[in-house]
N, C-alpha and C. Protein backbone atom coordinates (compact mmCIF):
# COMPACT_ATOMS: atom_id res chain seq x y z
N UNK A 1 118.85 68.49 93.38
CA UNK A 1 119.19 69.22 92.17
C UNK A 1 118.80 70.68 92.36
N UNK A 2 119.56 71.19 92.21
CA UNK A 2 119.52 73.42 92.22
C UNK A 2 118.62 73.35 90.83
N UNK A 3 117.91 73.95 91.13
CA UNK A 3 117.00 75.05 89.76
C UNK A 3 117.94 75.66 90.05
N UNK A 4 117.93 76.11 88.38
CA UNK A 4 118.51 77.57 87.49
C UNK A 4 117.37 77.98 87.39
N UNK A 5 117.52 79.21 87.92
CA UNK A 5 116.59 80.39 87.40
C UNK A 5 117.00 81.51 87.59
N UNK A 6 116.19 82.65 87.82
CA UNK A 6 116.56 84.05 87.91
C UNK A 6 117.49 84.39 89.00
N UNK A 7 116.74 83.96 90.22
CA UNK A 7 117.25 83.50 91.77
C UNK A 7 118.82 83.19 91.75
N UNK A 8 118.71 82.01 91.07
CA UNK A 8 120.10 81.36 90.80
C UNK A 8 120.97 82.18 90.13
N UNK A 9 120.72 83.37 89.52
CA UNK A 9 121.53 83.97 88.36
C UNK A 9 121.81 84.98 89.52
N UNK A 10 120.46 85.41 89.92
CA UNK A 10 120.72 86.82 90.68
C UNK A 10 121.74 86.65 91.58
N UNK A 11 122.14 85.61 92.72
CA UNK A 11 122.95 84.84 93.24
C UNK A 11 124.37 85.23 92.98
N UNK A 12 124.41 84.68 91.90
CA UNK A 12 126.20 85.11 90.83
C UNK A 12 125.81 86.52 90.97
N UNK A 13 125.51 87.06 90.35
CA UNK A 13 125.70 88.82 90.30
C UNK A 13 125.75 88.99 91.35
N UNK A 14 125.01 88.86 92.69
CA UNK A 14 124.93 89.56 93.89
C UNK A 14 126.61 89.91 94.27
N UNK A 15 127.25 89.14 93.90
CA UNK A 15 128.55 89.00 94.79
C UNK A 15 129.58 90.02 94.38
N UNK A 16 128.92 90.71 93.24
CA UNK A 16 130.01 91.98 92.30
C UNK A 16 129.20 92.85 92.04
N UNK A 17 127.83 92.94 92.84
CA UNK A 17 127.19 94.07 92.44
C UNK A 17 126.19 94.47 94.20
N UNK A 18 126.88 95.76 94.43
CA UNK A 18 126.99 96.08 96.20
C UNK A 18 125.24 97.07 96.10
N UNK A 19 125.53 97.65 95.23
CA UNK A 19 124.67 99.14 95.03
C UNK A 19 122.96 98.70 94.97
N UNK A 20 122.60 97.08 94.54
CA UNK A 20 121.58 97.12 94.21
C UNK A 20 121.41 95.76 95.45
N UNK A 21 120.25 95.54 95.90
CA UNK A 21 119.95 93.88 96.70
C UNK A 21 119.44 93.20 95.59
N UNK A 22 119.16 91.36 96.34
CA UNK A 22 119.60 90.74 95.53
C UNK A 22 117.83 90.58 94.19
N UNK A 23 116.95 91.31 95.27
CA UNK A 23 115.36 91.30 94.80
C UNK A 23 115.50 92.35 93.64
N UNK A 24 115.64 93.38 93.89
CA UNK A 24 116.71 94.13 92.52
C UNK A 24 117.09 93.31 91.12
N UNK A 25 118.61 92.89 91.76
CA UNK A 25 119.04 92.05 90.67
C UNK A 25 117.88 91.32 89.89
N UNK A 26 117.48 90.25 90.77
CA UNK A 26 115.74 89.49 90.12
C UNK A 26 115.39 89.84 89.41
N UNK A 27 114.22 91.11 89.69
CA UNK A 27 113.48 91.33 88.82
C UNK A 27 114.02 92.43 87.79
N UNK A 28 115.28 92.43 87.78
CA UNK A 28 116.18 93.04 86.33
C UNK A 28 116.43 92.09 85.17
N UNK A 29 116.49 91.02 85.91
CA UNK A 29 116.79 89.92 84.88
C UNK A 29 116.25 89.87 83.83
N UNK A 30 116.53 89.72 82.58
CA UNK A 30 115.78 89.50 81.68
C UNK A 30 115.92 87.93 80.75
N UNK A 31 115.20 87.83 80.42
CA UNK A 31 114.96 86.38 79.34
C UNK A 31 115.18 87.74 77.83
N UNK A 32 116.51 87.22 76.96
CA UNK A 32 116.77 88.13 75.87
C UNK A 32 115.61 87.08 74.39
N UNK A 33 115.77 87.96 73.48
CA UNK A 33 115.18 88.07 72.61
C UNK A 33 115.46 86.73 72.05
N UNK A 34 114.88 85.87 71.29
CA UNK A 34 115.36 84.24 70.41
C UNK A 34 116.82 84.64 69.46
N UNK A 35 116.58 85.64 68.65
CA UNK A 35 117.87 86.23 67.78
C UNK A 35 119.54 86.39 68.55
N UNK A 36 119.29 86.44 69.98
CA UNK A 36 120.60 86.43 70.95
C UNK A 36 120.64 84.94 71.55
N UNK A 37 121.98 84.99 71.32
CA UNK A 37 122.03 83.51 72.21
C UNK A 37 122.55 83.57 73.15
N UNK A 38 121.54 83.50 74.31
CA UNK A 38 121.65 83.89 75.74
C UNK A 38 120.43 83.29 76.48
N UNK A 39 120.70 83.07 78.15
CA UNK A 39 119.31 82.19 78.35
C UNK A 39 118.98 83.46 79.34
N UNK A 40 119.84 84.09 79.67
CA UNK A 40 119.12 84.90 80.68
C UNK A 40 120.36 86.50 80.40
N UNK A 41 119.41 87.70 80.69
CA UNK A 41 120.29 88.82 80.05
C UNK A 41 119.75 89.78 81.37
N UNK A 42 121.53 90.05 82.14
CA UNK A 42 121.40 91.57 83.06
C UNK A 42 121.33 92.88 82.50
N UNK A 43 120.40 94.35 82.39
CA UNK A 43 120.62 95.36 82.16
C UNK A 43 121.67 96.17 83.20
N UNK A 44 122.71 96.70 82.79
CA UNK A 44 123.30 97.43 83.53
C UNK A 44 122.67 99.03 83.78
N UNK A 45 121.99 99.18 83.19
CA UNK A 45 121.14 100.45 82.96
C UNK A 45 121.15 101.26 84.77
N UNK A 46 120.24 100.72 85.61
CA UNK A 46 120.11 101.16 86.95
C UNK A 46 121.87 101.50 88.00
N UNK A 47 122.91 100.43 87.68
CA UNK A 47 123.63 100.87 87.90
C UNK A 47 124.64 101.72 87.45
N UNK A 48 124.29 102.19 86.38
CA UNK A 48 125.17 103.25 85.71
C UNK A 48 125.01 104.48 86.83
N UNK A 49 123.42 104.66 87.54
CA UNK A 49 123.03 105.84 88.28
C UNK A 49 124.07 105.31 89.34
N UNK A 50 124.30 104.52 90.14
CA UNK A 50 125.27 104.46 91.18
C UNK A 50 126.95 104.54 91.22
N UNK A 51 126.98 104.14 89.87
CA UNK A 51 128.64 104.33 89.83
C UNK A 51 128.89 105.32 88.40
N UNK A 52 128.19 105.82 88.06
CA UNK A 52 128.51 107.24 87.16
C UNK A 52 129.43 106.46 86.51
N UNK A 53 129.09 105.55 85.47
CA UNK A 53 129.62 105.07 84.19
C UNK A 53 128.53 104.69 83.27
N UNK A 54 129.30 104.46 82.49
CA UNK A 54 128.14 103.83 80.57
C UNK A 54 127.86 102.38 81.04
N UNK A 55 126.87 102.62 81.08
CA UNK A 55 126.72 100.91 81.42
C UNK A 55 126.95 100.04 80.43
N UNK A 56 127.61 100.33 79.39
CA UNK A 56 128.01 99.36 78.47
C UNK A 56 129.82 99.21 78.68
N UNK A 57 130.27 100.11 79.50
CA UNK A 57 131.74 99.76 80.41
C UNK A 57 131.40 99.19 81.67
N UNK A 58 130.24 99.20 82.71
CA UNK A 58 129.74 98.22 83.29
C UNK A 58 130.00 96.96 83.42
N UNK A 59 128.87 96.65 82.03
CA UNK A 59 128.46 95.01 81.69
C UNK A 59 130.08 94.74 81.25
N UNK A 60 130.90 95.24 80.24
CA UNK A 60 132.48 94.86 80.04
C UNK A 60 132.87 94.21 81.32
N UNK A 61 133.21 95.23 82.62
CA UNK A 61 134.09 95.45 83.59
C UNK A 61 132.98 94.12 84.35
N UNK A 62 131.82 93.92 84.79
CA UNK A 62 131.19 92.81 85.44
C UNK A 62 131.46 91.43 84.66
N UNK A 63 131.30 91.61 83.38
CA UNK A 63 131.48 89.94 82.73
C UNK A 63 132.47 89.64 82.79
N UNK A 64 133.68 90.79 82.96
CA UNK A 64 134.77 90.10 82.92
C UNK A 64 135.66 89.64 84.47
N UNK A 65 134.78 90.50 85.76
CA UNK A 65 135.27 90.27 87.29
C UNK A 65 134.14 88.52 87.24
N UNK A 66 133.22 88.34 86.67
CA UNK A 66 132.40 87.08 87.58
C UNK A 66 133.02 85.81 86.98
N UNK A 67 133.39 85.14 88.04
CA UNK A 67 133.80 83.55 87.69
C UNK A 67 132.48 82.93 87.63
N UNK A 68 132.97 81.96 86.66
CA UNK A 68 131.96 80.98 85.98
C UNK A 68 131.46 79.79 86.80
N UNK A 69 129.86 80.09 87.49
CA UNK A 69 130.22 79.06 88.09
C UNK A 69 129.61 77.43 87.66
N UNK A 70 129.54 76.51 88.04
CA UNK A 70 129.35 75.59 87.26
C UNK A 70 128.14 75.23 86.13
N UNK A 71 127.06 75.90 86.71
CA UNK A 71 126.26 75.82 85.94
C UNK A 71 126.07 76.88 84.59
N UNK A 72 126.92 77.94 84.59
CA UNK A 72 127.19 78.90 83.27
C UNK A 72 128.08 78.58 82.27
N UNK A 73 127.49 78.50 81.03
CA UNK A 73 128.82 77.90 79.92
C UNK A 73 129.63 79.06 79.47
N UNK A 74 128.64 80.38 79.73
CA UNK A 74 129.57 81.99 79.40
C UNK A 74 128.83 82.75 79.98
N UNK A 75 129.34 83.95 80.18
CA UNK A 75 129.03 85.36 80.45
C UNK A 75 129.82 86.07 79.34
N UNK A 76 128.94 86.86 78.78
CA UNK A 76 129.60 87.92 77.56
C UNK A 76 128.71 88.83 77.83
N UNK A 77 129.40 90.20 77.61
CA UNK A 77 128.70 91.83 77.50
C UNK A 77 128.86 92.08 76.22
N UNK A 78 127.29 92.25 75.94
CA UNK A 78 126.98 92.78 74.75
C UNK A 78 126.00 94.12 74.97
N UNK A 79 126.85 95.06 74.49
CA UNK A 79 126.48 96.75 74.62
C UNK A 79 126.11 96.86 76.32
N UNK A 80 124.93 97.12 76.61
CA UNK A 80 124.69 97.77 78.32
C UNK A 80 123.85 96.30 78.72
N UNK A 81 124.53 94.66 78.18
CA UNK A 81 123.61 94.24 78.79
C UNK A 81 124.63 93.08 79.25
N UNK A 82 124.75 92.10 80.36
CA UNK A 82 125.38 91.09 80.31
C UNK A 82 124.54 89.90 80.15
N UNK A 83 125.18 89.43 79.21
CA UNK A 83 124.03 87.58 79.02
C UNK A 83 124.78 86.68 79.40
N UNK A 84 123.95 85.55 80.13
CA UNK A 84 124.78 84.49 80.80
C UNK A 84 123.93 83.37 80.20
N UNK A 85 124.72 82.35 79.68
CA UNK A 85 124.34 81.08 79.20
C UNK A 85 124.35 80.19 80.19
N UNK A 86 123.15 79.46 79.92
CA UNK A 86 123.31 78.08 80.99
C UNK A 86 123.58 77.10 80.33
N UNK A 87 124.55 75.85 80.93
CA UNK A 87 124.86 75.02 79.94
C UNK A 87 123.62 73.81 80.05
N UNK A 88 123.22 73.61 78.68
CA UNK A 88 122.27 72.83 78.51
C UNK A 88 122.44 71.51 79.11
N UNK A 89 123.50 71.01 79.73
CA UNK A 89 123.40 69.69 80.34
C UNK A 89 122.49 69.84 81.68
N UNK A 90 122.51 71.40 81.98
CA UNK A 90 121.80 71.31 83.67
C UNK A 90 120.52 71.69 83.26
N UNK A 91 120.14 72.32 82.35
CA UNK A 91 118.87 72.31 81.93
C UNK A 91 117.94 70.96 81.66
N UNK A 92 118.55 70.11 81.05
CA UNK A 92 117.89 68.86 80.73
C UNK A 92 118.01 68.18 81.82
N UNK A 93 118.57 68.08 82.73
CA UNK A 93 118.81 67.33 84.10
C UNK A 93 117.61 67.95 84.93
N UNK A 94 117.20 68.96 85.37
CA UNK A 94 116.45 69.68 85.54
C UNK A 94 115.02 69.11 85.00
N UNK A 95 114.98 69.41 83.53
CA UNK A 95 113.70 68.42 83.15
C UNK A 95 113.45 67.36 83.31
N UNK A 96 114.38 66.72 82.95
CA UNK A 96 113.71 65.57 83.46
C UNK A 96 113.70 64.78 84.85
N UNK A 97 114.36 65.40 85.56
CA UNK A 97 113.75 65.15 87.20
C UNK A 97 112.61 65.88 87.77
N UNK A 98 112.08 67.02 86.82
CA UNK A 98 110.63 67.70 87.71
C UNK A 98 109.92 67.31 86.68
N UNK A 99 110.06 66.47 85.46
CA UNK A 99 109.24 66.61 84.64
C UNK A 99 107.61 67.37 84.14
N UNK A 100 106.87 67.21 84.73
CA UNK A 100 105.50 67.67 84.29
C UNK A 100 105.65 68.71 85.18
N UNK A 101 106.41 69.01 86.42
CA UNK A 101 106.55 70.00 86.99
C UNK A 101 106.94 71.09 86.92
N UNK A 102 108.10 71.20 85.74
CA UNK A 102 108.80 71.77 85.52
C UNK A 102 108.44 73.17 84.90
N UNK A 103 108.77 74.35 85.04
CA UNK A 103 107.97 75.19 84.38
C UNK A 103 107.28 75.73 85.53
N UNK A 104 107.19 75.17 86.56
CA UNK A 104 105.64 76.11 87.95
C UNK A 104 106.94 76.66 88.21
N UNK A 105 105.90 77.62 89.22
CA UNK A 105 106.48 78.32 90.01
C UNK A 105 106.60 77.55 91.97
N UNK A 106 108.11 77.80 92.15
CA UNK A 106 108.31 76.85 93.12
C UNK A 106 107.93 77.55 94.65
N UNK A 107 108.00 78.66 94.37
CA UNK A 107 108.08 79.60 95.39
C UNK A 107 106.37 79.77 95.98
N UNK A 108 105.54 79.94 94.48
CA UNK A 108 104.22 80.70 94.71
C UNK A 108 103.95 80.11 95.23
N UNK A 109 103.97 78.40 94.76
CA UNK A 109 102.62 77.61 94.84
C UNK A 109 102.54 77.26 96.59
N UNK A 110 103.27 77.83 97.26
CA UNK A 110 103.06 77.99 98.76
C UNK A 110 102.39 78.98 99.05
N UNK A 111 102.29 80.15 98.43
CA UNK A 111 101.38 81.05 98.96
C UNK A 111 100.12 81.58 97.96
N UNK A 112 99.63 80.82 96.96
CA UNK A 112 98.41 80.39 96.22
C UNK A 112 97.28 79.79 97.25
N UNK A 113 96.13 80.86 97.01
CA UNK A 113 95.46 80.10 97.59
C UNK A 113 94.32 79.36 96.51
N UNK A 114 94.48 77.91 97.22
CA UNK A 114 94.13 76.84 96.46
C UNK A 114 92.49 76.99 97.06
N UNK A 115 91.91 77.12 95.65
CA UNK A 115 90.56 77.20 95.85
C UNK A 115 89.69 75.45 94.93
N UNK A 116 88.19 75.59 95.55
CA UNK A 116 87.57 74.59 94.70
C UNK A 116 86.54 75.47 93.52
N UNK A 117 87.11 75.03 92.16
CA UNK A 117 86.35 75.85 91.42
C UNK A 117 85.74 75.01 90.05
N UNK A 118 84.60 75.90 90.05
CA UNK A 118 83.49 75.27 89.01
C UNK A 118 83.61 76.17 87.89
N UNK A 119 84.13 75.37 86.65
CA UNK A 119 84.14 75.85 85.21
C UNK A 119 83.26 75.58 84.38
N UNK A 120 82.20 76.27 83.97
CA UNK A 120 81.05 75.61 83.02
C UNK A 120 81.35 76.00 81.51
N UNK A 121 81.46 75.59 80.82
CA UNK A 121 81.59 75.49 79.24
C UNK A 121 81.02 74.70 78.53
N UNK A 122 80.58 75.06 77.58
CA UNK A 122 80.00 74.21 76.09
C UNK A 122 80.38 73.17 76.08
N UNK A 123 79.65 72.06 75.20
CA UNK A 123 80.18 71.06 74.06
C UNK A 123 79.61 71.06 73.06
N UNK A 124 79.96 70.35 71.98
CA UNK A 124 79.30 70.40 70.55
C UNK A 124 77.76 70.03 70.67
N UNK A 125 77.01 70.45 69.99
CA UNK A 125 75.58 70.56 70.28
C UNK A 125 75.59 69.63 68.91
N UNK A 126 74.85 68.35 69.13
CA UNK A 126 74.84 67.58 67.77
C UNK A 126 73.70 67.64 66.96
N UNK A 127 72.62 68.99 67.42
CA UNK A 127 71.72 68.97 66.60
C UNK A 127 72.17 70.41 65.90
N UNK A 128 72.71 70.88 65.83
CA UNK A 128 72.86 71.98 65.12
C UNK A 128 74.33 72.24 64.48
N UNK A 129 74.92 73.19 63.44
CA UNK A 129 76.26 72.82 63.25
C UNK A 129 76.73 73.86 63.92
N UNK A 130 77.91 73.78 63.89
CA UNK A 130 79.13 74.19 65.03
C UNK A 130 80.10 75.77 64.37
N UNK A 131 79.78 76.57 65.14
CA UNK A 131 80.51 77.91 64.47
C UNK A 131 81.16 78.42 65.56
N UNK A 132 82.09 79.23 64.89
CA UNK A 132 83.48 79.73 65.82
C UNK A 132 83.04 80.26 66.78
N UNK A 133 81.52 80.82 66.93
CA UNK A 133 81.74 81.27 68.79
C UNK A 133 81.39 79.70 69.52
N UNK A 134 81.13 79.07 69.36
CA UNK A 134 80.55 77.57 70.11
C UNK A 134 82.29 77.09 70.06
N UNK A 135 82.84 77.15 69.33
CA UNK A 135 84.34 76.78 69.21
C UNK A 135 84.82 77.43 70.38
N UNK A 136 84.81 78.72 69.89
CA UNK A 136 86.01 79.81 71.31
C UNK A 136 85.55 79.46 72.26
N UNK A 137 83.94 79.49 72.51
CA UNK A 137 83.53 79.16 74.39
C UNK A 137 84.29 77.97 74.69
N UNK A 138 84.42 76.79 73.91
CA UNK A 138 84.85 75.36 74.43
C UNK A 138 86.23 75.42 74.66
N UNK A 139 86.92 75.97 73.91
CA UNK A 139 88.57 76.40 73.92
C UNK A 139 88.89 77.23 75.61
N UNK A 140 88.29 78.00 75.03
CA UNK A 140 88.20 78.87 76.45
C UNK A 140 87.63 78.62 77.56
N UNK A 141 87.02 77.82 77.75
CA UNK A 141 86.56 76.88 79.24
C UNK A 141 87.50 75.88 79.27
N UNK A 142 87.84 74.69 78.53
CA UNK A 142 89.27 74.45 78.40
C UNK A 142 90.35 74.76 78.89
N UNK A 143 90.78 75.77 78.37
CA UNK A 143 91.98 76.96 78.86
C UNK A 143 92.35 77.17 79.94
N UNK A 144 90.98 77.85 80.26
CA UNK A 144 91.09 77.69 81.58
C UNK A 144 91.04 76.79 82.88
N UNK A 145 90.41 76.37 82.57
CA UNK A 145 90.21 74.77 83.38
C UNK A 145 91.42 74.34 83.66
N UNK A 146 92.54 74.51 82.46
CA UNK A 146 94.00 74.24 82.43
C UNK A 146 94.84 74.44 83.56
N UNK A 147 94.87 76.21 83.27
CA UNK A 147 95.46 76.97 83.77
C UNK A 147 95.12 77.13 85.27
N UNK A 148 94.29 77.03 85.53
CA UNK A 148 93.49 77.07 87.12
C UNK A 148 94.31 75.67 88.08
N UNK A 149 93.72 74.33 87.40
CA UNK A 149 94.66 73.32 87.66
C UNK A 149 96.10 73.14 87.45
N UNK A 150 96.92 74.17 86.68
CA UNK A 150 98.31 73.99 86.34
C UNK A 150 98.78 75.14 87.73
N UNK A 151 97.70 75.62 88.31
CA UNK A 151 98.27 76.51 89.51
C UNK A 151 97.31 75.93 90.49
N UNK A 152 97.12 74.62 90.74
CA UNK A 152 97.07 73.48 91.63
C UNK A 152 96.12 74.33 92.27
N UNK A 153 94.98 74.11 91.78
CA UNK A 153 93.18 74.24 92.70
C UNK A 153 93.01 73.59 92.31
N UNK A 154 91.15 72.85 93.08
CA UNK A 154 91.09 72.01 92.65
C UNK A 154 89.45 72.46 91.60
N UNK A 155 89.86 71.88 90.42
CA UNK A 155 88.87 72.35 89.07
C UNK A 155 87.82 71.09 88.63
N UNK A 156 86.62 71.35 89.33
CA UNK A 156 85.58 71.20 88.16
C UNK A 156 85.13 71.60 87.46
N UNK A 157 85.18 70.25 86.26
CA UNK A 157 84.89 70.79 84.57
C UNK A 157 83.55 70.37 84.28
N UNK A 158 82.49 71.25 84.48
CA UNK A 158 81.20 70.99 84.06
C UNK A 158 80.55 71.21 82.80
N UNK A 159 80.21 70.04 81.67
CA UNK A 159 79.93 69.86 80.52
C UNK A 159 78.89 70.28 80.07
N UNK A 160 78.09 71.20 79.17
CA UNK A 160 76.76 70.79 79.02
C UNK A 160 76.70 70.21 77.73
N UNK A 161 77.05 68.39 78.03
CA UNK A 161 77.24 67.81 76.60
C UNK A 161 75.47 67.55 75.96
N UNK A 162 75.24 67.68 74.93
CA UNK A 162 74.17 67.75 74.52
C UNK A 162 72.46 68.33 74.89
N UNK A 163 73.56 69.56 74.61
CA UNK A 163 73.04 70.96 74.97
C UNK A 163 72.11 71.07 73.35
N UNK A 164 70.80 70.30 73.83
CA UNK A 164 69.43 70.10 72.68
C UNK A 164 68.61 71.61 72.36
N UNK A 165 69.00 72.72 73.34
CA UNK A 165 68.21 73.72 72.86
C UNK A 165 66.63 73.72 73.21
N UNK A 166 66.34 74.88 73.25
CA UNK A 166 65.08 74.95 73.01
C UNK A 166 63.87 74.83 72.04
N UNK A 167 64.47 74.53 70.59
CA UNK A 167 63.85 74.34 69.30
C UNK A 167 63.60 72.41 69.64
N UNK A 168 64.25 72.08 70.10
CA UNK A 168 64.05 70.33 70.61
C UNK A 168 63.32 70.14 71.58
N UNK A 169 63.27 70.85 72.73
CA UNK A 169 62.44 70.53 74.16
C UNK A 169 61.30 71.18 73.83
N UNK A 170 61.31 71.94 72.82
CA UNK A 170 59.45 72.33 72.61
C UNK A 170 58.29 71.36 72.31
């Protein structure tokens, strides 16, 4: 199964757009605003400097040279930007064959270096009551702990569950 992604988009454009490479295209890409319905949006902006036009006759003249290829349900230019829809059947196909995977990055996680790491954070202290900084530390050791393991190191989560204080060990 092909991921759709930026890569994949940049791909289609590459083939009608000479002036820019395809790492260019990439990181032009944009993810448009929720209010547009679009899954992924080109600025024509940079190539207006190469071919001395409005880049809103651009994005026209490009949405209307690129054939659709199977995985796009449209390309439409709206003002200096072109948005390309993906059709939601390849999206959900997609999920649910990488499932829990889905969402990493496919590229990095080869050149991540995977470390062993120690996260120390709070737990509820049951002799005393519980206020929002004892909250945020636990959230936030949490969090992270997450995030560290969702970019595949390997994470220990070290507790200090019944954390008695010093008013108790006296």
């Amino acid at each position: 199964m092909k991921v759709i992604d930026k890569k994949s988009i940049a791909e289609v454009l590459e083939k009608h757009i000479s002036d820019l490479s395809i790492e260019e295209i990439e990181s032009s890409i944009e993810i448009p605003p929720l209010e547009i319905d679009s899954t992924y949006a080109f600025p024509c902006f940079k190539l207006s400097k190469f071919l001395k036009k409005a880049p809103n006759l651009i994005a026209l003249e490009l949405s209307e040279k690129i054939q659709l290829p199977e995985f796009i349900e449209k390309i439409k230019a709206v003002g200096p930007y072109i948005n390309l829809t993906i059709k939601s059947r390849y999206i959900l196909e997609i999920i649910f064959e990488l499932k829990g995977d889905y969402g990493r990055s496919r590229e990095l996680s080869n050149k991540i270096d995977k470390s062993r790491i120690i996260i120390e954070y709070p737990s509820p202290n049951t002799n005393k009551p519980l206020h929002f900084g004892h909250v945020r530390n636990m959230v936030l050791g949490k969090t992270l702990s997450n995030l560290l393991e969702y970019k595949r190191n390997k994470v220990f989560q070290v507790n200090l569950y019944n954390n008695r204080g010093i008013h108790i060990c006296k």
